[in-house]
N, C-alpha and C. Protein backbone atom coordinates (compact mmCIF):
# COMPACT_ATOMS: atom_id res chain seq x y z
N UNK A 1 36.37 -44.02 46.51
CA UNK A 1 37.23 -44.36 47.61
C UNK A 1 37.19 -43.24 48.65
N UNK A 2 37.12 -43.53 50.62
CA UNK A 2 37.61 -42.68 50.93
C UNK A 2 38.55 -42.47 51.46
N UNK A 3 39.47 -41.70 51.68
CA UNK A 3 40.63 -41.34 52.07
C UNK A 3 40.69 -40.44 53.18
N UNK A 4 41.52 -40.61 54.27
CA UNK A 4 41.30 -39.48 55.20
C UNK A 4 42.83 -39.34 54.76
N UNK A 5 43.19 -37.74 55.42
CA UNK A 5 44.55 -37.38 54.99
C UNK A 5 45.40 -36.91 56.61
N UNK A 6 45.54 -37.52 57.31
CA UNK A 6 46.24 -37.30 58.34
C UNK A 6 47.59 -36.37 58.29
N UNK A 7 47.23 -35.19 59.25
CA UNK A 7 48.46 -34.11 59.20
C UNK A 7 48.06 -33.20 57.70
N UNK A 8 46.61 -33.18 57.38
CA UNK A 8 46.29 -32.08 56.60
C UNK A 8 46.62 -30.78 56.55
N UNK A 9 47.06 -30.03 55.71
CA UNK A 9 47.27 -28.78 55.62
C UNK A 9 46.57 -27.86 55.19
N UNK A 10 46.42 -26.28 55.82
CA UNK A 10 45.46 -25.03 54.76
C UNK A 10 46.33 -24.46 53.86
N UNK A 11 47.51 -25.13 54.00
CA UNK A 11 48.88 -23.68 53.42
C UNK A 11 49.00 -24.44 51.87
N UNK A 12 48.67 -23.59 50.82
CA UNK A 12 48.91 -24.50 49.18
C UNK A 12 49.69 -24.74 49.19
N UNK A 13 51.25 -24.60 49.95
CA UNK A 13 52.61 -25.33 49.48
C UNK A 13 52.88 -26.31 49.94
N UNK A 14 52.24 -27.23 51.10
CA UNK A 14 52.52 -28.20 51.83
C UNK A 14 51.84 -29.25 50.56
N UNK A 15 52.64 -30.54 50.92
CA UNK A 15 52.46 -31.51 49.93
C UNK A 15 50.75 -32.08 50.88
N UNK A 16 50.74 -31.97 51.72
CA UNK A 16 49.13 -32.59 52.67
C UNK A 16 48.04 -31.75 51.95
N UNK A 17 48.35 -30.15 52.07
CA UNK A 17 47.42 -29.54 51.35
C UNK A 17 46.95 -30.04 49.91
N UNK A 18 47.77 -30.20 49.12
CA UNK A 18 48.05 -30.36 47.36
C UNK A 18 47.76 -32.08 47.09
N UNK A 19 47.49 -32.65 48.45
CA UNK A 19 46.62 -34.03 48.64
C UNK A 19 45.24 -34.11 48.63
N UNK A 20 45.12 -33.19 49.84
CA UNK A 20 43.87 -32.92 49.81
C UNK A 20 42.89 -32.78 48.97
N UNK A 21 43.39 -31.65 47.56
CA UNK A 21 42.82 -30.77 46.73
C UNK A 21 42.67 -32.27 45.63
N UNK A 22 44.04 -32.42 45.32
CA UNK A 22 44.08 -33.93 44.30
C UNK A 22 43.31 -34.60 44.14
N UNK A 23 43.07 -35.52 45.87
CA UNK A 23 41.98 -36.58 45.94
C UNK A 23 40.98 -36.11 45.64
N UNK A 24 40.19 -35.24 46.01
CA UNK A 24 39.12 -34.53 45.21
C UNK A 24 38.81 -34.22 44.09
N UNK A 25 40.22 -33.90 43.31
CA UNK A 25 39.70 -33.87 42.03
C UNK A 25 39.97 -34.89 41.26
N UNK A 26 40.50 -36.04 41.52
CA UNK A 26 40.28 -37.25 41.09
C UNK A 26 38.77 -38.33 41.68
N UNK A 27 38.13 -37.68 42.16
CA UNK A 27 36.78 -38.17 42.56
C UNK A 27 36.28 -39.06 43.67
N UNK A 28 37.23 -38.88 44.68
CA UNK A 28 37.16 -39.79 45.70
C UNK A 28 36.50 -38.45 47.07
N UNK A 29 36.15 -39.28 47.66
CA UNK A 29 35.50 -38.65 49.22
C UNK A 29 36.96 -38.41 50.08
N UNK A 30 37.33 -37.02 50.46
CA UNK A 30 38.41 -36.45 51.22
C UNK A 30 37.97 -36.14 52.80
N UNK A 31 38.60 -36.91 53.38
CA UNK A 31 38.68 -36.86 55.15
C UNK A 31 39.95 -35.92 55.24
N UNK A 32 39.79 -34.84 55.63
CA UNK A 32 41.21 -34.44 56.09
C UNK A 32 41.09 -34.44 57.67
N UNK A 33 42.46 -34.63 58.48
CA UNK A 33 42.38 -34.50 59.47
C UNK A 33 43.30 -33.60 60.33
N UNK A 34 43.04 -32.78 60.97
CA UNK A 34 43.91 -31.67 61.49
C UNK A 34 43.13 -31.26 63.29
N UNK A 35 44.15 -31.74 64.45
CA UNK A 35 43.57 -30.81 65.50
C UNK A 35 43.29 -29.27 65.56
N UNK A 36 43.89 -28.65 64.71
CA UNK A 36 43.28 -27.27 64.70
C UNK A 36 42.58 -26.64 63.72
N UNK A 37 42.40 -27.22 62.63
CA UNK A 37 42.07 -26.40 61.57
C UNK A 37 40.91 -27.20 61.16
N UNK A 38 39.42 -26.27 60.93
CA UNK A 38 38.31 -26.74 60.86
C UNK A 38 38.28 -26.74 59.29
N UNK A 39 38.84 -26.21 58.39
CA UNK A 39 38.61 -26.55 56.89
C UNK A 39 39.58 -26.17 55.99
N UNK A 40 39.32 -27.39 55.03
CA UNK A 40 40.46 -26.38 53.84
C UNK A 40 39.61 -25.85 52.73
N UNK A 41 39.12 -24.86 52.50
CA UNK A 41 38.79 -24.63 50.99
C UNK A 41 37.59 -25.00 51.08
N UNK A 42 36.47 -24.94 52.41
CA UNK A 42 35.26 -25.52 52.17
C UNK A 42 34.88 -27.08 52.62
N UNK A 43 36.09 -27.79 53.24
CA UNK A 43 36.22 -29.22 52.95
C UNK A 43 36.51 -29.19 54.65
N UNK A 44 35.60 -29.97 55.24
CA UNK A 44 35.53 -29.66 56.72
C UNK A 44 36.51 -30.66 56.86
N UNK A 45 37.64 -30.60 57.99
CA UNK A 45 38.00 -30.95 58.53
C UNK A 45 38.45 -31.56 59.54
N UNK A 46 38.36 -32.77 60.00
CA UNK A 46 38.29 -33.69 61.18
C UNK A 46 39.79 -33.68 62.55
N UNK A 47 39.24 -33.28 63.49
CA UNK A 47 39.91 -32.84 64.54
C UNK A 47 41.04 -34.33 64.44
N UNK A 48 40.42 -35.50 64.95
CA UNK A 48 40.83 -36.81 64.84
C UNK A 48 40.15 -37.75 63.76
N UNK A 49 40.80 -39.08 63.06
CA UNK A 49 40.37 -40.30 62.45
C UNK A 49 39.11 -40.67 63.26
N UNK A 50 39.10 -40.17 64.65
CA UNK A 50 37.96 -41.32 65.32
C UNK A 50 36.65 -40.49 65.01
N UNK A 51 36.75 -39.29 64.91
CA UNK A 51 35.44 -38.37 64.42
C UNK A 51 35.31 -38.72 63.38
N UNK A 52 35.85 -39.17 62.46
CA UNK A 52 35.11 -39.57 60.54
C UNK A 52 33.97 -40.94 60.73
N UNK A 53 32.76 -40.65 60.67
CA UNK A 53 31.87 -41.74 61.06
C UNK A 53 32.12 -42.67 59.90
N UNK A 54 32.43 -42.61 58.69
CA UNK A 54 32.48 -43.42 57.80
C UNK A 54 33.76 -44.41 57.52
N UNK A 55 33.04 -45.37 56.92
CA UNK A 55 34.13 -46.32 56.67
C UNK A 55 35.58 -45.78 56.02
N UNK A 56 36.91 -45.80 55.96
CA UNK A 56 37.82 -45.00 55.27
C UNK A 56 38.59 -46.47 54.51
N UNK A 57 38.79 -46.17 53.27
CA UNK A 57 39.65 -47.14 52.53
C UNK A 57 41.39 -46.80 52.56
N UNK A 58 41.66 -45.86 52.60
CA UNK A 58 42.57 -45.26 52.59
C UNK A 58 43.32 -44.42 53.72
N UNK A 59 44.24 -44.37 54.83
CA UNK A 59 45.00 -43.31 54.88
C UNK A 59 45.90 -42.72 54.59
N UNK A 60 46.20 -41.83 54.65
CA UNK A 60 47.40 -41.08 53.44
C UNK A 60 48.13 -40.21 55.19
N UNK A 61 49.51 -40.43 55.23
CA UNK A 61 49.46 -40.03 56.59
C UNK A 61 50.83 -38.50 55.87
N UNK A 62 50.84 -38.02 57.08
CA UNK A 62 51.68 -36.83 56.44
C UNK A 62 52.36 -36.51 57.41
N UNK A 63 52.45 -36.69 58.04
CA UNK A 63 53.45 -37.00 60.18
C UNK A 63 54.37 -37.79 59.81
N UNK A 64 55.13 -37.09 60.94
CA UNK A 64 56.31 -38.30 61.53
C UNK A 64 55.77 -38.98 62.38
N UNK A 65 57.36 -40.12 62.52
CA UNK A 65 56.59 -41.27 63.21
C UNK A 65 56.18 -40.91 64.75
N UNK A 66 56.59 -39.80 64.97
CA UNK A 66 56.69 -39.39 66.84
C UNK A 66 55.18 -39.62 66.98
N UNK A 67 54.33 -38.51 65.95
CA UNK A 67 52.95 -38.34 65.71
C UNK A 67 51.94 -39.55 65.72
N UNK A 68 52.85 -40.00 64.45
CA UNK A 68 52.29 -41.04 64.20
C UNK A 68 51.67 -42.50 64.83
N UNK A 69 52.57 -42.53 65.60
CA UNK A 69 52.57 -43.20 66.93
C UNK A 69 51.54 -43.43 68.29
N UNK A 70 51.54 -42.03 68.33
CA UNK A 70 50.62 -41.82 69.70
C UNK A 70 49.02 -41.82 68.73
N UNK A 71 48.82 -41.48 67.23
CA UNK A 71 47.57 -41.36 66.87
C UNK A 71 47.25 -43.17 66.05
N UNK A 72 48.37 -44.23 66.41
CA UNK A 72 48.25 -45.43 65.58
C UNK A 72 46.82 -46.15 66.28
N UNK A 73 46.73 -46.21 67.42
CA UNK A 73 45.50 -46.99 67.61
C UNK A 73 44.38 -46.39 67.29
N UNK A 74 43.95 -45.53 66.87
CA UNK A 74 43.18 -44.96 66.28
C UNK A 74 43.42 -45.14 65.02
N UNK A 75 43.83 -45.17 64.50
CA UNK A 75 44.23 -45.44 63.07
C UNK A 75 43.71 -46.86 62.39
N UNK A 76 44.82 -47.73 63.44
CA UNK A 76 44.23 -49.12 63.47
C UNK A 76 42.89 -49.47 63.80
N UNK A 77 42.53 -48.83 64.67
CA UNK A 77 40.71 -48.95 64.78
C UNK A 77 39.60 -48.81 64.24
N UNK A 78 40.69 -47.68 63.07
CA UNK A 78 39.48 -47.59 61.92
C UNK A 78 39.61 -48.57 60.82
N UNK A 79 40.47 -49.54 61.03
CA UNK A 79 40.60 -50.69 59.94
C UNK A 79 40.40 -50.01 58.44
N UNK A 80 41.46 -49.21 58.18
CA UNK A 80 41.11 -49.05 56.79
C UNK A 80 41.69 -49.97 56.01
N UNK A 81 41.62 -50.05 54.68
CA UNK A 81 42.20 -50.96 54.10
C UNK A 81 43.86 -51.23 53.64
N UNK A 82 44.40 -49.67 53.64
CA UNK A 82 45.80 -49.44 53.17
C UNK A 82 45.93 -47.86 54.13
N UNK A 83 47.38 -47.89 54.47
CA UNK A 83 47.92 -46.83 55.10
C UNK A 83 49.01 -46.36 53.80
N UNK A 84 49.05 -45.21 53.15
CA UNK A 84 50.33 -44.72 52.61
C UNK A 84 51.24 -43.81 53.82
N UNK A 85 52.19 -44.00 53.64
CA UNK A 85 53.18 -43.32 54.76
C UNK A 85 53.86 -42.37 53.60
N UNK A 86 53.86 -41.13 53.35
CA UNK A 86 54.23 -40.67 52.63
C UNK A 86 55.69 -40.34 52.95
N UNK A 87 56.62 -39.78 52.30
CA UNK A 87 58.26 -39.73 52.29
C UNK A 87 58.24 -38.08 53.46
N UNK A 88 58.77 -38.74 54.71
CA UNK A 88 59.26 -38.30 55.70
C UNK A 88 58.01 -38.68 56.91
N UNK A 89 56.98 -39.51 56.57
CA UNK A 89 56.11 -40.16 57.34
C UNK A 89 56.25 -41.52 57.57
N UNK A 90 57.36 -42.25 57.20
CA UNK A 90 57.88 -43.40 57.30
C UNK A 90 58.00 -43.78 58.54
N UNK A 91 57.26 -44.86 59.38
CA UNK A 91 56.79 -45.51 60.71
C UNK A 91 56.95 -46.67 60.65
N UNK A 92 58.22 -47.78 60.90
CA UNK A 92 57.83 -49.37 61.10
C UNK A 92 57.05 -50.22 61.97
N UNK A 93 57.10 -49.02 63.14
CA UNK A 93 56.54 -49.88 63.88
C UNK A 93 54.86 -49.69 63.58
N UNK A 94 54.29 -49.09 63.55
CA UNK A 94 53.01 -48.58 62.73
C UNK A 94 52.63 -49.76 61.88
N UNK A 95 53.76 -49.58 60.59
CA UNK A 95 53.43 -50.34 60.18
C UNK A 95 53.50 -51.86 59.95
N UNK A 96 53.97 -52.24 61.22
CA UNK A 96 53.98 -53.97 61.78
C UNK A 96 52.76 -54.19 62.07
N UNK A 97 52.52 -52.64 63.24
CA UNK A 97 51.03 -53.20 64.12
C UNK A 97 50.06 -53.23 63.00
N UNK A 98 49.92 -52.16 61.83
CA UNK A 98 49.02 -52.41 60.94
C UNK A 98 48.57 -53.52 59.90
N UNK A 99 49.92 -54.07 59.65
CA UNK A 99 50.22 -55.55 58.96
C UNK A 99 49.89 -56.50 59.66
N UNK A 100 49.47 -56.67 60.94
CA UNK A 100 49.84 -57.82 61.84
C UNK A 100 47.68 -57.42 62.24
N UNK A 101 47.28 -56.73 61.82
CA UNK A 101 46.01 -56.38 61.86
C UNK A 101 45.30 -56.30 60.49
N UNK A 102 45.93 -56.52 59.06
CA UNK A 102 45.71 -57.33 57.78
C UNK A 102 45.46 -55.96 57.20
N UNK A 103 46.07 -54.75 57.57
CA UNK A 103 45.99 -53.47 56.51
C UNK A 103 47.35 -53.55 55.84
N UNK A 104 47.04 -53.09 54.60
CA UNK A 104 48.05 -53.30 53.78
C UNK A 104 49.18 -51.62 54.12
N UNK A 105 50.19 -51.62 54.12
CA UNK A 105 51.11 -50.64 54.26
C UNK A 105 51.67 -50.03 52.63
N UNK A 106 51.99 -48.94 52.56
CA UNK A 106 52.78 -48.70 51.92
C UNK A 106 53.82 -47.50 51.54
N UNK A 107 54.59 -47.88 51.47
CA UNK A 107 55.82 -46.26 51.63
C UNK A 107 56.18 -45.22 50.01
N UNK A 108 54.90 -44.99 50.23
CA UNK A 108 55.11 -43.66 48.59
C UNK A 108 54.28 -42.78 49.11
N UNK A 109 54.56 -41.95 47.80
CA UNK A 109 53.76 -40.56 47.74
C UNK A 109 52.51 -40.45 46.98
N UNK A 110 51.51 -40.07 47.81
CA UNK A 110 50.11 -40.20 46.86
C UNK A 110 49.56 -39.10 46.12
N UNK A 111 50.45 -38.11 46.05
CA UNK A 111 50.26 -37.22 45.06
C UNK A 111 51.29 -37.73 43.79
N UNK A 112 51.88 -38.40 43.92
CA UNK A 112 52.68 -39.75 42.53
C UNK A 112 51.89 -40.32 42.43
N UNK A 113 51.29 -41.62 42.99
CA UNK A 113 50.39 -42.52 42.79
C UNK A 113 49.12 -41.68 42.24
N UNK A 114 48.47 -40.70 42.67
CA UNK A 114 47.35 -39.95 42.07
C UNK A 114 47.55 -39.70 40.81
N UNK A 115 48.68 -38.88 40.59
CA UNK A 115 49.10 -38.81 39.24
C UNK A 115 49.46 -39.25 38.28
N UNK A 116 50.08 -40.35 38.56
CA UNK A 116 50.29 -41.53 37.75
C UNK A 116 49.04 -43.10 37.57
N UNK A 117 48.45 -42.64 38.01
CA UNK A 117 46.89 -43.66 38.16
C UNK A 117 46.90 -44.63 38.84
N UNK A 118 48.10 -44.75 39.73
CA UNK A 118 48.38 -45.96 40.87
C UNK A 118 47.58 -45.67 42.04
N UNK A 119 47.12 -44.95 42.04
CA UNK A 119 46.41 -45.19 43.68
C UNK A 119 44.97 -45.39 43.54
């Protein structure tokens, strides 16, 4: 699966960072995405969603909705298959436009779902 991780982090205490690292070591292809920060740990990092040339199954978002917002058509453009909105990334309107464009939404945490074998 790949996953891009929107609002990626370099700092190990942020829950984006400790996503990052996860999806990877559960064996999936990691998109992180950050306007300033070119890598975490070796793992290049994508300025925007619209720079990841590859198909993405997954976003895992880590923003509020303010963020979230102004970066949704891009988001939506990359037609991934499921958006997780992780807990304090919670967006309705996001996720109408994304539902109403046949991506599936969902409001958890994917370092739970990773861990527990749900995602």
């Amino acid at each position: 699966m790949k996953v891009a991780v929107i609002g990626a982090s370099n700092k190990p205490h942020r829950y984006s960072y400790q996503a990052v690292k996860l999806i990877k070591e559960k064996g999936h292809e990691v998109y992180p995405v950050h306007q300033r920060i070119k890598d975490i740990e070796g793992i290049q990092v994508y300025p925007s969603i619209k720079d990841i040339k590859d198909f993405i199954d997954t976003v895992s978002l880590y923003v509020n909705a303010e963020t979230s917002n102004t970066l949704g058509d891009d988001i939506i453009a990359k037609n991934p298959g499921r958006i997780i909105f992780n807990p304090g990334a919670e967006n309705s309107e996001l996720a109408k436009k994304a539902q109403a464009k046949g991506i599936t939404t969902i409001n958890a945490c994917t370092l739970v779902m990773l861990k527990a074998g749900q995602f």
